[in-house]
Protein backbone atom coordinates (compact mmCIF):
# COMPACT_ATOMS: atom_id res chain seq x y z
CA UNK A 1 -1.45 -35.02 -27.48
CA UNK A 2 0.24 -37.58 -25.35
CA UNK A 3 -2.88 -38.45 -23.27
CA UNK A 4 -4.91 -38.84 -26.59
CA UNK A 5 -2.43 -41.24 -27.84
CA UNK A 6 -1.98 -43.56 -25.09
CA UNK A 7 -5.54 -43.58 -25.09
CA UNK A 8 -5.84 -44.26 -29.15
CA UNK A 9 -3.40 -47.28 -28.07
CA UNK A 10 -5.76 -48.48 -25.18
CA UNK A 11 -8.67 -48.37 -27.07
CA UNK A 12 -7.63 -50.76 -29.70
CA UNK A 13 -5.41 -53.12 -27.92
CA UNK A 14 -9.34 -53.51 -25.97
CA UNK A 15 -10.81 -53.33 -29.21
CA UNK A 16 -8.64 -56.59 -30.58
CA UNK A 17 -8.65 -57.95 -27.43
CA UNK A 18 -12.58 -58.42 -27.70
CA UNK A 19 -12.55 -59.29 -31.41
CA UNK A 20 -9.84 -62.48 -30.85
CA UNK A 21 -12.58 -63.18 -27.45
CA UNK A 22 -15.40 -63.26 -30.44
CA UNK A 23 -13.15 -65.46 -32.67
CA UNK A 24 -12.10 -67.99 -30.23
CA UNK A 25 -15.45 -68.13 -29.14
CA UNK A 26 -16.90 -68.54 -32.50
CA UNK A 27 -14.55 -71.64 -33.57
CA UNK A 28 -15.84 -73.52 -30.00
CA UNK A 29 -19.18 -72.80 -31.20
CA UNK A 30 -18.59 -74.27 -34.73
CA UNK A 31 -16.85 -77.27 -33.40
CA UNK A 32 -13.94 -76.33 -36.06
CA UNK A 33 -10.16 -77.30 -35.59
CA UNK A 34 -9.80 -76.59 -32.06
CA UNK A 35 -5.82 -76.05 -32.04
CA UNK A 36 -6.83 -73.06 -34.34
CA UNK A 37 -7.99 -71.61 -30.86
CA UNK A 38 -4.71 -71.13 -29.25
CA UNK A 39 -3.75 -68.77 -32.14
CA UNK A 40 -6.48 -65.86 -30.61
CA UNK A 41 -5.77 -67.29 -27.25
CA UNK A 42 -1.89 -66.27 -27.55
CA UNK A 43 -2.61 -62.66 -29.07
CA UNK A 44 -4.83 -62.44 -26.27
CA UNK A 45 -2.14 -63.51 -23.34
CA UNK A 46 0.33 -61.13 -25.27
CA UNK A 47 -2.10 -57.88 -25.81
CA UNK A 48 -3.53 -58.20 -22.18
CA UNK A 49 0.73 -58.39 -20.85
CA UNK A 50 0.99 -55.39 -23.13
CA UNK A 51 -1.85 -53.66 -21.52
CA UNK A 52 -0.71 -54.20 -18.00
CA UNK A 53 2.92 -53.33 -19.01
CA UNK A 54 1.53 -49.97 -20.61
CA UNK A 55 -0.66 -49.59 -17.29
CA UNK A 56 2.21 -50.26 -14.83
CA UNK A 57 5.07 -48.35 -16.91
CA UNK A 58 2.34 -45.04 -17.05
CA UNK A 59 1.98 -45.89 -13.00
CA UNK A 60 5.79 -46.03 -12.15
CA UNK A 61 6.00 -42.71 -14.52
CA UNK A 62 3.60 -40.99 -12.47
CA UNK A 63 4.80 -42.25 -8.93
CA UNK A 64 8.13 -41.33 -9.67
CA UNK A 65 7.36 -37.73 -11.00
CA UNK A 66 4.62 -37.19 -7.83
CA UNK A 67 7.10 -38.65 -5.32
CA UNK A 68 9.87 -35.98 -6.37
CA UNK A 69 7.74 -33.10 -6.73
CA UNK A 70 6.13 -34.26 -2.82
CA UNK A 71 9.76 -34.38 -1.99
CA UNK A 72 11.25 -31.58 -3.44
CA UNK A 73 13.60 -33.22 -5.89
CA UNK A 74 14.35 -30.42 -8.12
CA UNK A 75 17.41 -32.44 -10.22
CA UNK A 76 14.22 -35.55 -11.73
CA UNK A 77 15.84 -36.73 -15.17
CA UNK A 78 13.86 -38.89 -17.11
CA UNK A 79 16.01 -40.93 -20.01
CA UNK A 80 14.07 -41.79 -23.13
CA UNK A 81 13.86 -46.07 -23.17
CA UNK A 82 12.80 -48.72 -25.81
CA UNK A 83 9.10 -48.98 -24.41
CA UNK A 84 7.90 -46.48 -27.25
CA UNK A 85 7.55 -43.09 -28.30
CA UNK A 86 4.33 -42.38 -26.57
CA UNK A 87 5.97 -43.24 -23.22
CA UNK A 88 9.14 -41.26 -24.30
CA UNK A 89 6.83 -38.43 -25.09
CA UNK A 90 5.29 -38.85 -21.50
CA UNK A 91 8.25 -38.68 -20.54
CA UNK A 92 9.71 -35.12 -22.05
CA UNK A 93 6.22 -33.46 -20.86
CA UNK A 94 6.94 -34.11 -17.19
CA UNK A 95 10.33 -33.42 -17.41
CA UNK A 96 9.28 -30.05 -18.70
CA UNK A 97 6.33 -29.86 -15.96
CA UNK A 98 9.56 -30.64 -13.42
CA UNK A 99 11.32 -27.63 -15.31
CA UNK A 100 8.48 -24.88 -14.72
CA UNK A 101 8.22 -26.51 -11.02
CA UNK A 102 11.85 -26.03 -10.73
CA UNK A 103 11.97 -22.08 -12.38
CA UNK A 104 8.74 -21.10 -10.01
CA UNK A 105 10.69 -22.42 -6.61
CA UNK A 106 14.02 -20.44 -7.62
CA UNK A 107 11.54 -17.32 -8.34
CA UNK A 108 10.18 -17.92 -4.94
CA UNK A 109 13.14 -18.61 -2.98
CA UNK A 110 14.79 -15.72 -4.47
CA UNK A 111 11.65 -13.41 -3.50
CA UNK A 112 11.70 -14.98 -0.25
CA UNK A 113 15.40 -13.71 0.58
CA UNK A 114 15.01 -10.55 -0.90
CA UNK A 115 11.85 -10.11 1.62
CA UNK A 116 13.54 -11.20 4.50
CA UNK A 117 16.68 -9.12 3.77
CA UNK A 118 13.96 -5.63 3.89
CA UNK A 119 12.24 -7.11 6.88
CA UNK A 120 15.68 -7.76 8.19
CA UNK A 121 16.99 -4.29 7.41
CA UNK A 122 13.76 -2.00 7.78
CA UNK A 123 13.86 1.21 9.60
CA UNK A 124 11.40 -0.18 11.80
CA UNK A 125 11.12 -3.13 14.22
CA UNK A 126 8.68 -5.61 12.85
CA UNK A 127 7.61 -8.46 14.89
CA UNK A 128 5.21 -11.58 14.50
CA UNK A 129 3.50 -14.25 16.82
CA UNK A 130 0.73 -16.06 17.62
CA UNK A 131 -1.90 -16.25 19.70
CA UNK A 132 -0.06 -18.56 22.39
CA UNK A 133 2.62 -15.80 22.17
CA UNK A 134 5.14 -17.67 20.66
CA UNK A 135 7.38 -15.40 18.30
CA UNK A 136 7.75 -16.67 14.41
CA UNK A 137 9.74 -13.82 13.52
CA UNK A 138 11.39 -10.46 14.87
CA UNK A 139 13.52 -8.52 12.87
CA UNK A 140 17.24 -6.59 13.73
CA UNK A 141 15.65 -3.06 14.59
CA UNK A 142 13.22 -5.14 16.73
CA UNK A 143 15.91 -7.03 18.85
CA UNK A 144 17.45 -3.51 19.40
CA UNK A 145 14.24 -1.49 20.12
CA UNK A 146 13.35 -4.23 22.60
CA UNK A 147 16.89 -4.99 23.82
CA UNK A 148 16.79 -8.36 23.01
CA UNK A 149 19.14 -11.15 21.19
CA UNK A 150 16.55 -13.43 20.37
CA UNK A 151 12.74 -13.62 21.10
CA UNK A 152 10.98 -16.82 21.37
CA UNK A 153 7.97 -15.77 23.51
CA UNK A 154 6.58 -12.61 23.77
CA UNK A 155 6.55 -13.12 27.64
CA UNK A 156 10.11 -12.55 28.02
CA UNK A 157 9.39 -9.26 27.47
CA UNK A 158 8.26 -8.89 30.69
CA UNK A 159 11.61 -8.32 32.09
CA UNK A 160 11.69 -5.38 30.24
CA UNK A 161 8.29 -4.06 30.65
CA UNK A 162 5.11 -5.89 31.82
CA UNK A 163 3.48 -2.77 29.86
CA UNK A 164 4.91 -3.91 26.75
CA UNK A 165 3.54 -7.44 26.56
CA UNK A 166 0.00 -6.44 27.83
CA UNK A 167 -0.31 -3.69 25.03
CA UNK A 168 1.29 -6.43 22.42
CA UNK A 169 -1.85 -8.72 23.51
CA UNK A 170 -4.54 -5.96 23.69
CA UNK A 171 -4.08 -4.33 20.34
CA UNK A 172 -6.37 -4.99 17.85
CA UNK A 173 -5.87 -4.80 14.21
CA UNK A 174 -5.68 -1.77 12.44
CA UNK A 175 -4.89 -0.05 15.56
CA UNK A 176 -2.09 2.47 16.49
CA UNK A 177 -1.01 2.47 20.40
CA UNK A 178 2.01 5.35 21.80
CA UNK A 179 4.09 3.53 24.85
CA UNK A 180 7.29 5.30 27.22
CA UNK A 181 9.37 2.03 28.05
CA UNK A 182 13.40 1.93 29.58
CA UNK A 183 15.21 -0.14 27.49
CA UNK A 184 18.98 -0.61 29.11
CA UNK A 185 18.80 3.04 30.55
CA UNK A 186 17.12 4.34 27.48
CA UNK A 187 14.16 6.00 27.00
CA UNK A 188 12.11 5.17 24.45
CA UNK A 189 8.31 6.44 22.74
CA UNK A 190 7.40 3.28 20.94
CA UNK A 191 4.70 4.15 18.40
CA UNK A 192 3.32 0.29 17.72
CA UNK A 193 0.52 -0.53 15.07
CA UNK A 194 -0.83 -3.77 14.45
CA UNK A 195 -2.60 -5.86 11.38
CA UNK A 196 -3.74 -9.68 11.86
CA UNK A 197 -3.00 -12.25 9.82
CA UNK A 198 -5.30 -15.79 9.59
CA UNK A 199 -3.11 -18.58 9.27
CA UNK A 200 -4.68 -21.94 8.89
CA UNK A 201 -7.25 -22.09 12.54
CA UNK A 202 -4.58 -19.74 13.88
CA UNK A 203 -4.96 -15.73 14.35
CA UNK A 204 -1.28 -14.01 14.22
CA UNK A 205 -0.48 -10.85 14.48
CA UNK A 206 2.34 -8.73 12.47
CA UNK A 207 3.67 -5.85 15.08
CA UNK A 208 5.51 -2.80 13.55
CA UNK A 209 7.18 -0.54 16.44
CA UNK A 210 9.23 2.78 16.05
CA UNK A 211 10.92 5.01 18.61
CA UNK A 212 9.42 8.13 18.11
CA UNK A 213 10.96 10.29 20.99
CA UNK A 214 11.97 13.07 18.85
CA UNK A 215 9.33 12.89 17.30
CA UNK A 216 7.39 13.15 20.31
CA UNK A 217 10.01 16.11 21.98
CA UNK A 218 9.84 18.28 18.68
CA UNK A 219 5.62 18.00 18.70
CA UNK A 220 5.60 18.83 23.01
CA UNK A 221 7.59 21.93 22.07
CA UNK A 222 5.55 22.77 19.90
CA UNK A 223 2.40 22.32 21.52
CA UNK A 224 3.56 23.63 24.58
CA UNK A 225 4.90 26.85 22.50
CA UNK A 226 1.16 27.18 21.32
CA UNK A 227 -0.22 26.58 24.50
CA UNK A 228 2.25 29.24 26.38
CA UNK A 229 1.06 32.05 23.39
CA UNK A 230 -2.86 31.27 24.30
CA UNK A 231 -2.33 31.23 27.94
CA UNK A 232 -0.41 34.76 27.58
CA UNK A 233 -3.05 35.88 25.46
CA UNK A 234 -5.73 34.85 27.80
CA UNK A 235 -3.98 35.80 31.01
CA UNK A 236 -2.78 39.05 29.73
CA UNK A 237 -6.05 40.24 28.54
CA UNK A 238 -7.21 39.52 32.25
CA UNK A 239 -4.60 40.87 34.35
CA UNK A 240 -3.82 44.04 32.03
CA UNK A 241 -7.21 46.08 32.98
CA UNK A 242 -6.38 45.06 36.34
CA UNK A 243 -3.03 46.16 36.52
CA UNK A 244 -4.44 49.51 34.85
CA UNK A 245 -7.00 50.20 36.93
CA UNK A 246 -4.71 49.38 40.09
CA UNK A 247 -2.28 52.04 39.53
CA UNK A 248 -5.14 54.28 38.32
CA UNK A 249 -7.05 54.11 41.65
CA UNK A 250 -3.60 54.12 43.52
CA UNK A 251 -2.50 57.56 41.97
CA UNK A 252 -6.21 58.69 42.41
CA UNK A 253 -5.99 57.67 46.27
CA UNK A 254 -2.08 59.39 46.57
CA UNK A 255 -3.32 62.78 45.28
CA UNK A 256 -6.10 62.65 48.55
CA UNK A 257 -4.57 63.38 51.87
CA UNK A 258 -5.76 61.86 54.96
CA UNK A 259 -7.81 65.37 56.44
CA UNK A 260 -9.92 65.27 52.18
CA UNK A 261 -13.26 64.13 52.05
CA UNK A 262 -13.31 62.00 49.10
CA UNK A 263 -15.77 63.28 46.29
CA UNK A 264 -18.43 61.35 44.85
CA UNK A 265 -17.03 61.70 41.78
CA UNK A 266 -13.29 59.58 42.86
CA UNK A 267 -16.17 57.57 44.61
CA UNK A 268 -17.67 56.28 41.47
CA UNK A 269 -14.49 56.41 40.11
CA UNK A 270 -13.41 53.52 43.03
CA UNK A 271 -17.10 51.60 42.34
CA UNK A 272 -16.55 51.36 38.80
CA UNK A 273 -12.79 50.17 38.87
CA UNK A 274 -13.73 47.64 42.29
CA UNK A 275 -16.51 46.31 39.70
CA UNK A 276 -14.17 46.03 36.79
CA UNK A 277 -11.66 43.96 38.79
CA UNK A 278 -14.49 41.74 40.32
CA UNK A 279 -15.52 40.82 36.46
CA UNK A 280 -12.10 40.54 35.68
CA UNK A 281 -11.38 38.19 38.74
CA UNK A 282 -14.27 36.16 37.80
CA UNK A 283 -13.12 35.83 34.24
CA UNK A 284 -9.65 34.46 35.86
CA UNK A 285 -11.22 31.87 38.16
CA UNK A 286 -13.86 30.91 34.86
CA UNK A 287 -10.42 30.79 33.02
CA UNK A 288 -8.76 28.37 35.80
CA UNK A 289 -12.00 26.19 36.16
CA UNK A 290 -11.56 25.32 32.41
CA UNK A 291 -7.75 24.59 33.32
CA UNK A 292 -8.84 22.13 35.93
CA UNK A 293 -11.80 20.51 33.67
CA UNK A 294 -8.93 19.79 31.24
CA UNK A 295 -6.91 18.06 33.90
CA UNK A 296 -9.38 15.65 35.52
CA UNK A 297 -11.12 13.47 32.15
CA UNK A 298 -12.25 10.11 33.99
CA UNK A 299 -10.71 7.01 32.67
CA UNK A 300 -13.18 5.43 30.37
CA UNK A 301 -14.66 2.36 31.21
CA UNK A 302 -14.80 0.59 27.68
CA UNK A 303 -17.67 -1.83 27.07
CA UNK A 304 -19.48 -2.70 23.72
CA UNK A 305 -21.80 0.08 22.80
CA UNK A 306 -24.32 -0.35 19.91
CA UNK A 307 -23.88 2.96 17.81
CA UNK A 308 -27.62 3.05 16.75
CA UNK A 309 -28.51 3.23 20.48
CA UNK A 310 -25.71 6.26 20.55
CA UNK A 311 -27.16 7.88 18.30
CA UNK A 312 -30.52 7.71 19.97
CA UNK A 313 -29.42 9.28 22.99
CA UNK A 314 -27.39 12.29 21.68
CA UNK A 315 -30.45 13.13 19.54
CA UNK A 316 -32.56 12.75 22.78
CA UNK A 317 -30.14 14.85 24.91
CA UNK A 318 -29.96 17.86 22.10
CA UNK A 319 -33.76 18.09 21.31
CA UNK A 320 -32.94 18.33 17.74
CA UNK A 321 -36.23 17.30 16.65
CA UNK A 322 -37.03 21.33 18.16
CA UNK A 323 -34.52 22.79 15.81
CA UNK A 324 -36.30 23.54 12.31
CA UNK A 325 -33.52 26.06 11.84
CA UNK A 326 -30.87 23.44 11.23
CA UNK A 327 -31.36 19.57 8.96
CA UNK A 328 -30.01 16.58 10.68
CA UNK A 329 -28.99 13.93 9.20
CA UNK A 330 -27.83 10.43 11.04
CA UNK A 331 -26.75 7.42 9.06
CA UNK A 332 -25.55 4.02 10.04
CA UNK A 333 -24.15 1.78 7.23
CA UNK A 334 -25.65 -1.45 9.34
CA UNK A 335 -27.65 -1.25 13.02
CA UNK A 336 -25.39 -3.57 14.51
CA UNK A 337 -22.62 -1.56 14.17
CA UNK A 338 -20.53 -1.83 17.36
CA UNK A 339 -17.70 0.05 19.21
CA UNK A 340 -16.02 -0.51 22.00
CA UNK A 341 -15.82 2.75 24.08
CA UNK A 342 -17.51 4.49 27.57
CA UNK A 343 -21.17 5.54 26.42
CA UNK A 344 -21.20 8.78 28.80
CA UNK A 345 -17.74 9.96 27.33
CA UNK A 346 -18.82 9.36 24.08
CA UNK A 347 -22.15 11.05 24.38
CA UNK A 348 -20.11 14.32 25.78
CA UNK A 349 -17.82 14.41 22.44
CA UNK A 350 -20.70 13.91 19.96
CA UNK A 351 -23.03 16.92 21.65
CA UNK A 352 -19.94 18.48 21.81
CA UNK A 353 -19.23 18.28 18.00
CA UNK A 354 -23.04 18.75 17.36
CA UNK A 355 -22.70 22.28 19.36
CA UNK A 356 -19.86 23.49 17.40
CA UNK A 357 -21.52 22.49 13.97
CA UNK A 358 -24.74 24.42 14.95
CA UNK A 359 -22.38 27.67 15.88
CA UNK A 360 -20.65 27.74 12.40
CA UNK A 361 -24.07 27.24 10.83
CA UNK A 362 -26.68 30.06 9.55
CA UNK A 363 -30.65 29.37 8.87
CA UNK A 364 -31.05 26.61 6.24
CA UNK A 365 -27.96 24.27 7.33
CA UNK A 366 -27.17 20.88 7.45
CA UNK A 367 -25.31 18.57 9.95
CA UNK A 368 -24.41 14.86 9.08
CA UNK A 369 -23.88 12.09 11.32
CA UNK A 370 -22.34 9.62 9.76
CA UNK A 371 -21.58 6.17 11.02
CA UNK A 372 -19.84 3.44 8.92
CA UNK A 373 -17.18 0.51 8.76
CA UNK A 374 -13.61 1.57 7.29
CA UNK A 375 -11.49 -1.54 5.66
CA UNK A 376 -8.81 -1.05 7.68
CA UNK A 377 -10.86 -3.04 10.28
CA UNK A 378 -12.27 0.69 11.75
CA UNK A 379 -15.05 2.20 12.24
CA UNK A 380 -15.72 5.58 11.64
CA UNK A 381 -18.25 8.47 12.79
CA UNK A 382 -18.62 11.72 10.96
CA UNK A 383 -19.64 15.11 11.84
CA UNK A 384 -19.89 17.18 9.11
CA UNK A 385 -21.51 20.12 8.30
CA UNK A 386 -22.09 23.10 5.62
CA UNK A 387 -21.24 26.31 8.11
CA UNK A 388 -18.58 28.66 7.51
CA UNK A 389 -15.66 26.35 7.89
CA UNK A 390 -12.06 26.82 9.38
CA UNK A 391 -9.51 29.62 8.31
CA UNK A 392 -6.11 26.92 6.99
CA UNK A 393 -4.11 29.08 9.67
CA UNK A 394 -6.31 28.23 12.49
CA UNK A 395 -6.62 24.50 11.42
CA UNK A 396 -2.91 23.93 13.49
CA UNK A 397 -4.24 25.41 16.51
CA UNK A 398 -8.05 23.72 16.65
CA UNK A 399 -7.29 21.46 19.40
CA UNK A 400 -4.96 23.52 21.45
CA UNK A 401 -6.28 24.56 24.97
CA UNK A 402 -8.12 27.70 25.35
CA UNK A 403 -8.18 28.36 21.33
CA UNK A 404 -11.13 29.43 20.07
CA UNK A 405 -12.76 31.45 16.51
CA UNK A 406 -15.67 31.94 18.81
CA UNK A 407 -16.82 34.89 20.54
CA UNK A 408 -16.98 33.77 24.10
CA UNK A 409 -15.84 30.68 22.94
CA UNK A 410 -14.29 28.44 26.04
CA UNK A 411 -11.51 26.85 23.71
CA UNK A 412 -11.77 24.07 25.64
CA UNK A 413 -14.27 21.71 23.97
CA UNK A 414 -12.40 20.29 20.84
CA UNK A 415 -9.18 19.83 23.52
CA UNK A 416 -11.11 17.84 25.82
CA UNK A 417 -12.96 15.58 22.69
CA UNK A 418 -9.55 14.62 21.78
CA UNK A 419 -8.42 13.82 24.99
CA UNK A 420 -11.34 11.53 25.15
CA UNK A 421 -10.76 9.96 21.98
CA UNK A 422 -7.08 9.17 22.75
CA UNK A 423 -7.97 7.94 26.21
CA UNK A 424 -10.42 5.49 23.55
CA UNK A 425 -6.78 4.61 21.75
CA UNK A 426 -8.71 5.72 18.73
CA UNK A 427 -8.05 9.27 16.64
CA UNK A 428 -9.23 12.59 15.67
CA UNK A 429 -8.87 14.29 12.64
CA UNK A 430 -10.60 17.37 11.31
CA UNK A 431 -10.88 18.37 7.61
CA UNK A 432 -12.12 22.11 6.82
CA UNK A 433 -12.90 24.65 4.22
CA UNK A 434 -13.39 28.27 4.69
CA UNK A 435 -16.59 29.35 3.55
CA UNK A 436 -18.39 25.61 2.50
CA UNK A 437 -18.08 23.64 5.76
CA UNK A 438 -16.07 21.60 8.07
CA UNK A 439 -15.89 17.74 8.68
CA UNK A 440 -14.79 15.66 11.69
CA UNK A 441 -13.73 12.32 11.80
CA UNK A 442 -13.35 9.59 14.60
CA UNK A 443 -11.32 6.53 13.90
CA UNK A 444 -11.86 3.75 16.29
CA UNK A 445 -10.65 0.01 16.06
CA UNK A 446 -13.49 -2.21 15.16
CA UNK A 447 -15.22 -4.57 17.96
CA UNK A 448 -15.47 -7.59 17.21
């Protein structure tokens, strides 16, 4: 309404200013009075000092309200003056703009302190920087995780633990890392993810870090609880025909004196129970082969790896074009889908997987291989299939050494995937139903 009439008052103040041009013009031409000229002439003078008046008041208005908002002037106050009610008007709508300006930066600042105070006062340590290193923020938990005061570079971390600052640069977004570090006599288990943030040109990254050790101390004793009742299970069922048959053929043995002829029948007897300990024996070495497979999983060597070609070459290594008992499905949401990760390793967990899906499968089944970008800046593969599935009880104890639901089952396979995968810093997760199927999913950071 303002705008419309300041512009209602330009318009005519142009509109006489041409009509008095016309006039004056028009008494030259008719060679009337010419003093009656200077009458136009002077409303002309006066209308175009008006104009310019208007022009440079509405300027100075502008300037002034543009040069405090640029500056942060918060306290503006426009007075109403004798130039005119449009101006005046002009006047009352910017101080009101000024107003809503004002009311948004107190709602920001006081959003802005209530976020800092939970950064500030989280439970975990939450730290920023950029890609130089150079620290924008870290928070009170952080400074006492790390053992710091203050942190301007992530560098002087290096005092503490060249570890530290190497896995702070490495991580990639979306991406959860487990590191021991000492920090003033302390041990920590730092569990660290990481999301990046695009600021201007600049990549930074937002670091959130807990210590995790009991964590860590409750989940070892369990594990190692689980592991201990397998291992007793497995050794136990070795060594017990053993120790039978042992004190069997001993008492056998006792009852002979030295001047007997042994019969054939304690003969047979000692060929049966030599042949049952041989098995027996075998099944312990088998048993401590496995142990010693578990123990010596290469370090990967991580390079980019195409997941099409992948793919290709578990398909290859399986023959699965032979099996018409089973359906296989592989899917890739795009072919250049990449991960970074060691081929050969890889390879070993997918035929791995594969082999387990094809046991828990009857005639007519189906296994999915599913490949596909998460938004969590992840990628994912999926093995899933339709086979019996997973008893809920035995879900807890899938990738514990030497457990199996398999007859003749190794129990070793799914233990040594997920070492693999961790040595990938990327995760393992397994979702099952009894009776309709079972579905595995890797989790790796996205290459970029």
């Amino acid at each position: 309404m303002i705008y419309k009439k300041l512009f209602v008052k330009l318009i005519l103040r142009l509109s006489l200013i041409v009509l008095l041009s016309v006039s004056m013009a028009w008494i030259f031409w008719m060679s009337l009075y010419p003093f009656l000229a200077l009458v136009p002439s002077a409303l002309i003078l006066y209308l175009v000092y008006a104009l310019i008046h208007d022009l440079n008041s509405t300027n100075r208005l502008l300037s002034q309200f543009f040069l405090a908002v640029k500056n942060d002037e918060t306290a503006l106050n426009l007075q109403h003056t004798d130039e005119g009610k449009s101006f005046n008007d002009l006047r009352d709508s910017m101080q009101a703009v000024n107003q809503i300006i004002k009311n948004l930066r107190v709602k920001y600042q006081q959003k802005e302190i209530v976020s800092d105070a939970i950064i500030e006062n989280a439970a975990v340590g939450i730290l920023s920087f950029n890609s130089q290193g150079m620290v924008e923020h870290i928070n009170k938990k952080g400074r006492e995780l790390l053992g710091v005061h203050h942190l301007v570079s992530i560098k002087a971390l290096l005092k503490t633990d060249p570890n530290l600052v190497e896995l702070f640069h490495s991580i990639k977004a979306g991406e959860s890392r487990v590191l021991k570090i000492s920090v003033n006599q302390k041990s920590l288990h730092l569990l660290i993810s990481c999301t990046r943030i695009k600021l201007n040109t600049d990549n930074w990254k937002l670091l959130s870090f807990s210590d995790i050790k009991n964590e860590m101390d409750t989940t070892e004793l369990e594990s190692w609880q689980r592991l201990i009742s397998v291992l007793t299970h497995e050794i136990m069922n070795s060594i017990a025909p053993l120790t039978s048959l042992s004190e069997t053929l001993a008492r056998t043995y006792a009852q002979i004196d030295a001047q007997s002829i042994i019969g054939e029948k304690n003969l047979s007897k000692t060929r049966l129970g030599l042949q049952v300990i041989q098995e027996q024996g075998e099944g312990l070495m088998h048993f401590v082969d496995n142990y010693r497979q578990l123990s010596r999983i290469p370090k990967p060597n991580l390079k980019p790896m195409r997941i099409k070609h992948l793919f290709e070459h578990v398909k290859a290594l399986l023959a699965l074009d032979e099996d018409r008992r089973i359906q296989y499905h592989f899917s890739i949401q795009t072919d250049d889908l990449f991960i970074e990760a060691d081929e050969k390793l890889l390879v070993q967990v997918l035929v791995n997987l594969i082999q387990n899906a094809q046991h828990a499968i009857s005639d007519k089944g189906i296994i999915q291989v599913i490949a596909c970008r998460a938004r969590e800046e992840q990628t994912l593969i999926r093995v899933i299939d339709n086979g019996m599935g997973i008893k809920a009880e035995d879900i807890k104890n899938i990738f514990v050494p030497f457990f199996t639901t398999r007859e003749n089952g190794s129990g070793i396979g799914l233990s040594v995937t997920r070492q693999i995968i961790c040595l990938h810093h990327a995760k393992i997760s397994m979702e099952s139903v009894y009776g309709e199927g079972s579905q595995v999913e890797l989790r790796f950071s996205a290459y970029k």
